[in-house]
C-alpha atoms as a PDB file:
ATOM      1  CA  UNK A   1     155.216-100.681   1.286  1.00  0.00           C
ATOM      2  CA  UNK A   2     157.295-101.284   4.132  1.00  0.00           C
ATOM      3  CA  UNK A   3     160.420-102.414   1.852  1.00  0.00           C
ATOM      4  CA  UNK A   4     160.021 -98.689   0.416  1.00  0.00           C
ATOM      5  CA  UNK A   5     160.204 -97.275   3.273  1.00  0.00           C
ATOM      6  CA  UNK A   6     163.183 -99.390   4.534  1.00  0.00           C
ATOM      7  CA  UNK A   7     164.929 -98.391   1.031  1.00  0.00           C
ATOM      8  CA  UNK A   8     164.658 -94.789   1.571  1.00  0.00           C
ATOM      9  CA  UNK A   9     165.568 -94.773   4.661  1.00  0.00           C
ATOM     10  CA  UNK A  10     169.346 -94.355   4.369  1.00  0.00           C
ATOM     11  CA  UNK A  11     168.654 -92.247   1.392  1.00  0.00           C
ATOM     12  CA  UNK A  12     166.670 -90.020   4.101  1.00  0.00           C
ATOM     13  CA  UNK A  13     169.842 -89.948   6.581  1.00  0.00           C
ATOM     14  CA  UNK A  14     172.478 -88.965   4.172  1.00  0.00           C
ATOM     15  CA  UNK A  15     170.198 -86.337   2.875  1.00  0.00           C
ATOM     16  CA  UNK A  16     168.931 -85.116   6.134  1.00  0.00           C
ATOM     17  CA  UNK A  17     172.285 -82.877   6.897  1.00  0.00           C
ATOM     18  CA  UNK A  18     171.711 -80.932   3.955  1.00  0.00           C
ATOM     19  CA  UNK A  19     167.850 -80.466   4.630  1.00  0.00           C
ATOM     20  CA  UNK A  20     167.816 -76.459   5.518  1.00  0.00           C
ATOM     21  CA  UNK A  21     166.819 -75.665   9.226  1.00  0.00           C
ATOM     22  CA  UNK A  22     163.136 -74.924   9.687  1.00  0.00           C
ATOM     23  CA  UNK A  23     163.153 -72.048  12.586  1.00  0.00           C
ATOM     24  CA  UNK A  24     160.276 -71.204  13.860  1.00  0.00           C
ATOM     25  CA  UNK A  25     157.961 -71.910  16.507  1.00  0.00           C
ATOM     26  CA  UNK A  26     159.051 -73.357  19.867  1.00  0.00           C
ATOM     27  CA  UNK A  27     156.858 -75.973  21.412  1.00  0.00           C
ATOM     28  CA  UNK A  28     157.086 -79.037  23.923  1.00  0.00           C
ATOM     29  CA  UNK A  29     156.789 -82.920  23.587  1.00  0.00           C
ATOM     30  CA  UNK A  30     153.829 -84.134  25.544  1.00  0.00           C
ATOM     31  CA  UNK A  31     153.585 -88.023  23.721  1.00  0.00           C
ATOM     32  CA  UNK A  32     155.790 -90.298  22.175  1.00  0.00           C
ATOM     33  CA  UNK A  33     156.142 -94.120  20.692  1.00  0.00           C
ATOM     34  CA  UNK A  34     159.276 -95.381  20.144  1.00  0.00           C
ATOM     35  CA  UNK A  35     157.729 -98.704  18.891  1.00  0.00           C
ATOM     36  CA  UNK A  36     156.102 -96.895  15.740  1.00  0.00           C
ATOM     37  CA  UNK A  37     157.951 -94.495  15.607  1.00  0.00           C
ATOM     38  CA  UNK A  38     155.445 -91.181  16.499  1.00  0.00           C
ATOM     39  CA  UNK A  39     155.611 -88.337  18.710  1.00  0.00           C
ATOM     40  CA  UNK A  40     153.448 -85.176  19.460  1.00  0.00           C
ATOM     41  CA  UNK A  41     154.335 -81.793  20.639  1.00  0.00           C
ATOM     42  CA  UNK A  42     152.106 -79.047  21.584  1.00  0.00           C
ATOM     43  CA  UNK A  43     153.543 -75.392  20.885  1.00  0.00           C
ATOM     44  CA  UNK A  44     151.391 -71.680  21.032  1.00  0.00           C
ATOM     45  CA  UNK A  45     149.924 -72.983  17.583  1.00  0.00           C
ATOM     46  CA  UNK A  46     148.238 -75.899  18.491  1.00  0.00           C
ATOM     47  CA  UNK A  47     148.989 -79.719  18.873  1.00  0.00           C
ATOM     48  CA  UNK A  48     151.209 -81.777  15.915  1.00  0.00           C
ATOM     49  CA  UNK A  49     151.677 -85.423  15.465  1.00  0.00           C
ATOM     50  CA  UNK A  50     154.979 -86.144  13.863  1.00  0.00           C
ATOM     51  CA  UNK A  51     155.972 -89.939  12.104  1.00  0.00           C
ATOM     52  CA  UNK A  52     159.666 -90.040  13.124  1.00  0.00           C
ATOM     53  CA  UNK A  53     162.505 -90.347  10.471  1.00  0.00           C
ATOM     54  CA  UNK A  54     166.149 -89.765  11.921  1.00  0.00           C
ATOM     55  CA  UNK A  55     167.873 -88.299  14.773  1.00  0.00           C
ATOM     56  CA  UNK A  56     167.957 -88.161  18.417  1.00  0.00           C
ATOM     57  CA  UNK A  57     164.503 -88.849  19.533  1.00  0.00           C
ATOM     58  CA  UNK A  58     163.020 -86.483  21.515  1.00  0.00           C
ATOM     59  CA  UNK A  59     161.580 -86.955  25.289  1.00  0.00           C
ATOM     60  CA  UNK A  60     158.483 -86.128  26.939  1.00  0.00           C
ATOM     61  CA  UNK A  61     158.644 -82.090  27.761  1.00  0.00           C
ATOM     62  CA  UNK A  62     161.952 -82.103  25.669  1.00  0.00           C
ATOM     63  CA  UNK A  63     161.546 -78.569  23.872  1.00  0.00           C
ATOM     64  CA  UNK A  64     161.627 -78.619  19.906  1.00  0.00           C
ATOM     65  CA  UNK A  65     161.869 -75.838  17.541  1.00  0.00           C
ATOM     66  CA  UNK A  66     161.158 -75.244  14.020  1.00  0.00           C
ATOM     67  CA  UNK A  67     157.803 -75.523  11.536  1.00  0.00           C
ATOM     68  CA  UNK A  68     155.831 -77.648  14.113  1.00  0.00           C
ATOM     69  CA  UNK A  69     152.443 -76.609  12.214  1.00  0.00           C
ATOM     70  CA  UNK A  70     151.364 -78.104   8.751  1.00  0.00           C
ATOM     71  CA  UNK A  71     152.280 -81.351   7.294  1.00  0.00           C
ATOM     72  CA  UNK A  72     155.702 -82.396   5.731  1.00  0.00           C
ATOM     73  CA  UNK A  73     159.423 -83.176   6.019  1.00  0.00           C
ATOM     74  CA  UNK A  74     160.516 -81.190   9.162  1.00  0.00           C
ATOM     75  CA  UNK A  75     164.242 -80.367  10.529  1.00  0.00           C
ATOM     76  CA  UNK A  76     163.043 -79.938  14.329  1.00  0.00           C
ATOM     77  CA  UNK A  77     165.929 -78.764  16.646  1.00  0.00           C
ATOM     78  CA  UNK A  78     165.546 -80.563  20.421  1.00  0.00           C
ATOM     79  CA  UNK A  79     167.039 -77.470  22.223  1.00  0.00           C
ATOM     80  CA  UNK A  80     166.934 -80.067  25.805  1.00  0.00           C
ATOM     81  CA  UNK A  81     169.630 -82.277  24.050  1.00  0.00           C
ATOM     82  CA  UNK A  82     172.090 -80.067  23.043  1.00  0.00           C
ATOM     83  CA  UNK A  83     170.310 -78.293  19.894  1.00  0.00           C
ATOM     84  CA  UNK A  84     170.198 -81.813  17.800  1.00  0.00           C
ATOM     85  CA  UNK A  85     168.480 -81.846  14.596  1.00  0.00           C
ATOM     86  CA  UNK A  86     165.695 -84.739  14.575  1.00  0.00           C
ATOM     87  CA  UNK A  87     164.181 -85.401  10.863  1.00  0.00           C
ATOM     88  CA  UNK A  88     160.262 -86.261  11.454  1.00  0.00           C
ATOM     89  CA  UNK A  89     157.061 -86.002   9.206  1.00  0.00           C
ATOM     90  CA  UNK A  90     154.570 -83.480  10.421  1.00  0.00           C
ATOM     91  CA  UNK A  91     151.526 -85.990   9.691  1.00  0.00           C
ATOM     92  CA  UNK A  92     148.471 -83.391  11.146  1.00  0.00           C
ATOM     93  CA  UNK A  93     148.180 -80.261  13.399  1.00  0.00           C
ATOM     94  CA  UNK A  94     145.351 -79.023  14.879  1.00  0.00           C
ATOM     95  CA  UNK A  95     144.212 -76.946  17.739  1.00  0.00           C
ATOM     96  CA  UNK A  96     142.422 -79.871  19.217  1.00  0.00           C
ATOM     97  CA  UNK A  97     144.448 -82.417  20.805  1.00  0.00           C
ATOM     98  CA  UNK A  98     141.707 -84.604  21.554  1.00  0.00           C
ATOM     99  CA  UNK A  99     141.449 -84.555  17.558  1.00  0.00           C
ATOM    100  CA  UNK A 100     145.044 -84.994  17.128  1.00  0.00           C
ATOM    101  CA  UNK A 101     145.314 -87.790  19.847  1.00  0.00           C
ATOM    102  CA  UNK A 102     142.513 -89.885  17.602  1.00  0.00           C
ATOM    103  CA  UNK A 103     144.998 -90.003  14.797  1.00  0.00           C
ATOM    104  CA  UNK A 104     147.730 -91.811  16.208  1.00  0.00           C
ATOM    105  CA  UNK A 105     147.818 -95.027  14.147  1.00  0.00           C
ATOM    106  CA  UNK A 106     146.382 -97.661  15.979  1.00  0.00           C
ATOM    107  CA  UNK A 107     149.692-100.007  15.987  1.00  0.00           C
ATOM    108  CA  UNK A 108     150.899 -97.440  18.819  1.00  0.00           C
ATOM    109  CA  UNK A 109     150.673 -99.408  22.065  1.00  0.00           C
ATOM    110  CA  UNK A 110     151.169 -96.169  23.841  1.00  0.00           C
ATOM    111  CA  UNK A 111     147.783 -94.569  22.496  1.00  0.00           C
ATOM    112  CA  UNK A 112     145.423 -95.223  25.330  1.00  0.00           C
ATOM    113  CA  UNK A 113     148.293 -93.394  27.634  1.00  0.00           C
ATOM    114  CA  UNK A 114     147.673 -90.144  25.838  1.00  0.00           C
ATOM    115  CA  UNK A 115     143.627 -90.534  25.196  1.00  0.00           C
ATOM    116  CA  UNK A 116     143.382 -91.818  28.954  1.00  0.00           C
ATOM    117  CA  UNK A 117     145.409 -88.706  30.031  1.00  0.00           C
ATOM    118  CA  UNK A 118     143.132 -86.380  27.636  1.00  0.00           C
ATOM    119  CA  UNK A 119     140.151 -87.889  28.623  1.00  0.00           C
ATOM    120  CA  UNK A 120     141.383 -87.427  32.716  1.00  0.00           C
ATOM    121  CA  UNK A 121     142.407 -83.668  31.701  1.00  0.00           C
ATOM    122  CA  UNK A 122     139.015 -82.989  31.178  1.00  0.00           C
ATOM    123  CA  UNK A 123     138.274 -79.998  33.587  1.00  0.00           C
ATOM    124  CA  UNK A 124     134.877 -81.276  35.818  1.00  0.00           C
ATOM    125  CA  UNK A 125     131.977 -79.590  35.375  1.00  0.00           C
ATOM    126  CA  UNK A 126     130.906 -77.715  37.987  1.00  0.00           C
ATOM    127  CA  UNK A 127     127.309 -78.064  39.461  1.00  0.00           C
ATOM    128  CA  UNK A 128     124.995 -75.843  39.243  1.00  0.00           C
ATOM    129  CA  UNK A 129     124.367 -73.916  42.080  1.00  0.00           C
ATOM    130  CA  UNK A 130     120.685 -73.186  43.283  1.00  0.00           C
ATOM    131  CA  UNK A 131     119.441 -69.660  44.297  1.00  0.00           C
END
């Protein structure tokens, strides 16, 4: 599987110039992996876990635009570094980004640093107060 992947990779980057431009929604990194190669970004739609494919990659609170919702081949333009096109894989999107946070593969070291800082963004629950 990997091999296939390898082979199509540069098959990927000379195609990924003539991929059209998805414009669309604006939203803002909030995770990435470098290691295996996933990110997330959370826009006005909801929360999207993208499988990276070619490009500059984008930071955390870099701001992306194009089709961030969905699943598929994406052209996402990182308007923080100079409007550069990054090719990724929209793998889910969801409102929930506890939901989306639980389906980061588990070969990403950097997981637990998102579901620790989900589970800490938690508001507290306030106590009840008496009459």
């Amino acid at each position: 599987m990997l091999l296939r992947v390898l082979a199509l990779a540069p098959a990927m980057t000379a195609a990924a110039p003539c991929l059209a431009q998805d414009k669309g929604e604006e939203g803002s990194v909030i995770w990435h992996d470098r290691r295996c190669a996933f990110f997330s970004a959370q826009s006005a739609l909801g929360f999207t876990l993208f499988g990276y494919w070619h490009g500059p990659w984008p930071g955390i609170n870099h701001v992306i635009e194009g089709k961030l919702n969905g699943f598929g081949m994406r052209n996402v333009i990182n308007q923080t570094a100079d409007n550069q096109t990054t090719v990724a894989y929209s793998e889910i999107s969801s409102n929930s980004k506890k939901w989306v946070g639980g389906k980061i593969p588990g070969l990403c070291k950097r997981k637990k640093d998102l579901l620790a800082r989900l589970e800490g963004a938690a508001p507290a629950r306030q106590p009840a107060q008496q009459p």
